[in-house]
Protein backbone atom coordinates (compact mmCIF):
# COMPACT_ATOMS: atom_id res chain seq x y z
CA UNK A 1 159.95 -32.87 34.38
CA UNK A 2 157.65 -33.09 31.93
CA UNK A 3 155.51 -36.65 31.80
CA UNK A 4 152.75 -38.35 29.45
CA UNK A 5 150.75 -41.11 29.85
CA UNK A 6 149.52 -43.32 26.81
CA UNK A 7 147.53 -46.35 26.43
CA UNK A 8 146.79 -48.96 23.69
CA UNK A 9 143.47 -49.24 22.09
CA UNK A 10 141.63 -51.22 24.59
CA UNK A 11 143.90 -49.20 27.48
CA UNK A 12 145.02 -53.06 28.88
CA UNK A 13 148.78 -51.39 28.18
CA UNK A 14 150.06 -47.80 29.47
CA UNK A 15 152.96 -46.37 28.95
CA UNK A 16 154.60 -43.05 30.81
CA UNK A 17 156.99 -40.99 28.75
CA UNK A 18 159.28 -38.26 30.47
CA UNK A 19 160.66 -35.03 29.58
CA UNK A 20 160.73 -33.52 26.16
CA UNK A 21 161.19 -36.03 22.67
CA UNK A 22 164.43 -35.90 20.75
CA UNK A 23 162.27 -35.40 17.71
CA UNK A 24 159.04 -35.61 15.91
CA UNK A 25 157.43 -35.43 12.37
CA UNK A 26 155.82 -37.72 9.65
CA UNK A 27 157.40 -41.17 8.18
CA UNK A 28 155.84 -42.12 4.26
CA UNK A 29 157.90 -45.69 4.23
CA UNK A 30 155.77 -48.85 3.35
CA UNK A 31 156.44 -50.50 5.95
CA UNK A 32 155.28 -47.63 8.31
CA UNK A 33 151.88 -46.47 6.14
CA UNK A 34 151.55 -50.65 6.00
CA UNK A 35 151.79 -51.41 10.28
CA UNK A 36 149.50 -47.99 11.06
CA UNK A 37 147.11 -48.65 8.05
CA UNK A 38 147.40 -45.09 7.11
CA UNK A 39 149.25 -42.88 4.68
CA UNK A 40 151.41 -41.62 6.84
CA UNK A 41 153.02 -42.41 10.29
CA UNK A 42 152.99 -39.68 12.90
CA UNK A 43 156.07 -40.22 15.09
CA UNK A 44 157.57 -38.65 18.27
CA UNK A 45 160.98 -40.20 19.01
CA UNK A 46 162.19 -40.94 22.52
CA UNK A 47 165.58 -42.23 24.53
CA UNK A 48 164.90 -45.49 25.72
CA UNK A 49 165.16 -44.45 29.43
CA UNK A 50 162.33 -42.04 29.21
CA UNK A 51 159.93 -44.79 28.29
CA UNK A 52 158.21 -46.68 30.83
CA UNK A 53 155.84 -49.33 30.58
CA UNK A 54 153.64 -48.97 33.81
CA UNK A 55 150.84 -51.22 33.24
CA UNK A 56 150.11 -54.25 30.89
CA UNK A 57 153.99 -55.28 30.01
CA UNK A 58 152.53 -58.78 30.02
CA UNK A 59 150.61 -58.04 26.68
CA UNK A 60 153.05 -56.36 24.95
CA UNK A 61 154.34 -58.65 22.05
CA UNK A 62 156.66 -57.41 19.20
CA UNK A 63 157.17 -57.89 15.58
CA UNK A 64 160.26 -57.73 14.16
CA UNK A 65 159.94 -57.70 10.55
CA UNK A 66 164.06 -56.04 10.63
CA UNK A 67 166.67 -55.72 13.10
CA UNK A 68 166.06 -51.67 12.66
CA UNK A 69 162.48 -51.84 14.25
CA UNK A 70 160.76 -53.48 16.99
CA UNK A 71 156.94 -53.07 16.57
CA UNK A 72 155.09 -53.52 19.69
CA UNK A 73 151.61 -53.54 20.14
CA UNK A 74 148.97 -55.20 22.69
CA UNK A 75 148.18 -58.99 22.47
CA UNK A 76 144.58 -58.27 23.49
CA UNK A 77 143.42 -55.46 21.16
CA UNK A 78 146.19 -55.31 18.41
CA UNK A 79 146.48 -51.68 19.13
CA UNK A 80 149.95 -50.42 18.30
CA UNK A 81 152.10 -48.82 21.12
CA UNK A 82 155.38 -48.03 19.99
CA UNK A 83 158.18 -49.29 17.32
CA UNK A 84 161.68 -49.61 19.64
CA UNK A 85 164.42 -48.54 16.54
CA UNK A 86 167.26 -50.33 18.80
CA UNK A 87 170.08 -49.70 16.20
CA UNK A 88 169.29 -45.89 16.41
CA UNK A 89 169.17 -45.57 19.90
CA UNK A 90 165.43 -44.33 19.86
CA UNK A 91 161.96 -45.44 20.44
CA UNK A 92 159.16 -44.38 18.65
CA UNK A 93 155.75 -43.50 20.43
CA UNK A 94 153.17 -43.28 18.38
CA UNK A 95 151.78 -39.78 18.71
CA UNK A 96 147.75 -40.97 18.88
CA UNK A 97 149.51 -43.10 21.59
CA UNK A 98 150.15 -40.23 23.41
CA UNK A 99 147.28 -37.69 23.51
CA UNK A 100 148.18 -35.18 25.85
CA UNK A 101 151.47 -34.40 24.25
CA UNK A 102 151.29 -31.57 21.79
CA UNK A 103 152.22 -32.80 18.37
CA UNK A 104 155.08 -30.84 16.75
CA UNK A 105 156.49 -31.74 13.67
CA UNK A 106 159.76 -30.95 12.70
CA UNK A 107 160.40 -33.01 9.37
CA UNK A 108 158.93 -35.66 6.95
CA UNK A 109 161.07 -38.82 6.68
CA UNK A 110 161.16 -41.52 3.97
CA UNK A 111 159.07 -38.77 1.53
CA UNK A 112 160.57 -40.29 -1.63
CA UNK A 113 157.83 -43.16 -0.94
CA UNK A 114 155.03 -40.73 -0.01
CA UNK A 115 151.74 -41.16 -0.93
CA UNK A 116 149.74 -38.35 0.80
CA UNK A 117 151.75 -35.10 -0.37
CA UNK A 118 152.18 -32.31 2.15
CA UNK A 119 152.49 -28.75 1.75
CA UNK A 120 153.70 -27.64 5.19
CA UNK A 121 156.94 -25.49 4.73
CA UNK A 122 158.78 -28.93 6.82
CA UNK A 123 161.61 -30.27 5.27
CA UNK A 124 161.10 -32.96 3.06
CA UNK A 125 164.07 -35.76 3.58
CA UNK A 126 164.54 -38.88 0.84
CA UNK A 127 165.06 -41.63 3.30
CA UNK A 128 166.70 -40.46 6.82
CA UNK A 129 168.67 -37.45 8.82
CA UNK A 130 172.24 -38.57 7.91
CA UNK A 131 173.28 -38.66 11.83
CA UNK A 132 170.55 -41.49 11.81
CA UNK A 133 172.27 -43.27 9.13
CA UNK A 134 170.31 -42.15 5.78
CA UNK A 135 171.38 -39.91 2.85
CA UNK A 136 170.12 -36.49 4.40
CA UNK A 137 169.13 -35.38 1.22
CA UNK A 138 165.97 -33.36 1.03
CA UNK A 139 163.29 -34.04 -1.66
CA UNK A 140 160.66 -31.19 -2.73
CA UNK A 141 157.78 -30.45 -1.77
């Protein structure tokens, strides 16, 4: 099986993820271009069970700004780790978290808020897959 190692920015926190991610793509919500202090939020999405903290777990603190994500990042550097998404059943690994793991988009998420247009061919979704909850209506490019 597959496995990844990640750190935080000052590598006090690293993280192990297994096997293959459920999904991955690009989220344009405030709240996600507002935590990475970018335009857009590269995400790969993981079961809980195939993330593993395996050093640091003492300086990982979380922010909960909603019940829908748990942002957790390192006490000593503020580098961000991962956003747990509890309700959904997924955790979110930031994919600069996770260099060695090949970056494969599938779909844009929350693009009705975007702020950096793509042109990629991906689909473009308003808010979220429906299965995840959202409207699962696509936007254009």
């Amino acid at each position: 099986m597959e496995k990844h190692l990640g750190k935080c920015f000052c590598g006090q926190i690293q993280i192990e993820v297994t096997g293959a991610p459920e999904g991955m793509g690009y989220c344009h919500c405030s709240s996600c271009r507002s935590w990475s202090a970018a335009p857009v939020n590269a995400f790969t999405l993981w079961k809980p069970e195939a993330v593993r903290v395996v050093q640091g777990a003492d300086k990982l603190k979380i922010f909960e700004k909603t019940e829908v994500s748990q942002r957790q990042y390192c006490s000593d550097c503020g580098g961000h780790v991962m956003t747990g998404h509890a309700p959904l059943g997924l955790v979110d690994v930031y994919a600069a978290t996770i260099p060695s793991l090949k970056f494969e988009p599938g779909v844009h998420v929350n693009y009705s808020e975007t702020v950096l247009p793509f042109r990629d061919g991906l689909p473009k979704l308003k808010d979220f897959p429906a299965e995840l909850g959202g409207s699962g209506e696509t936007v254009p490019e």
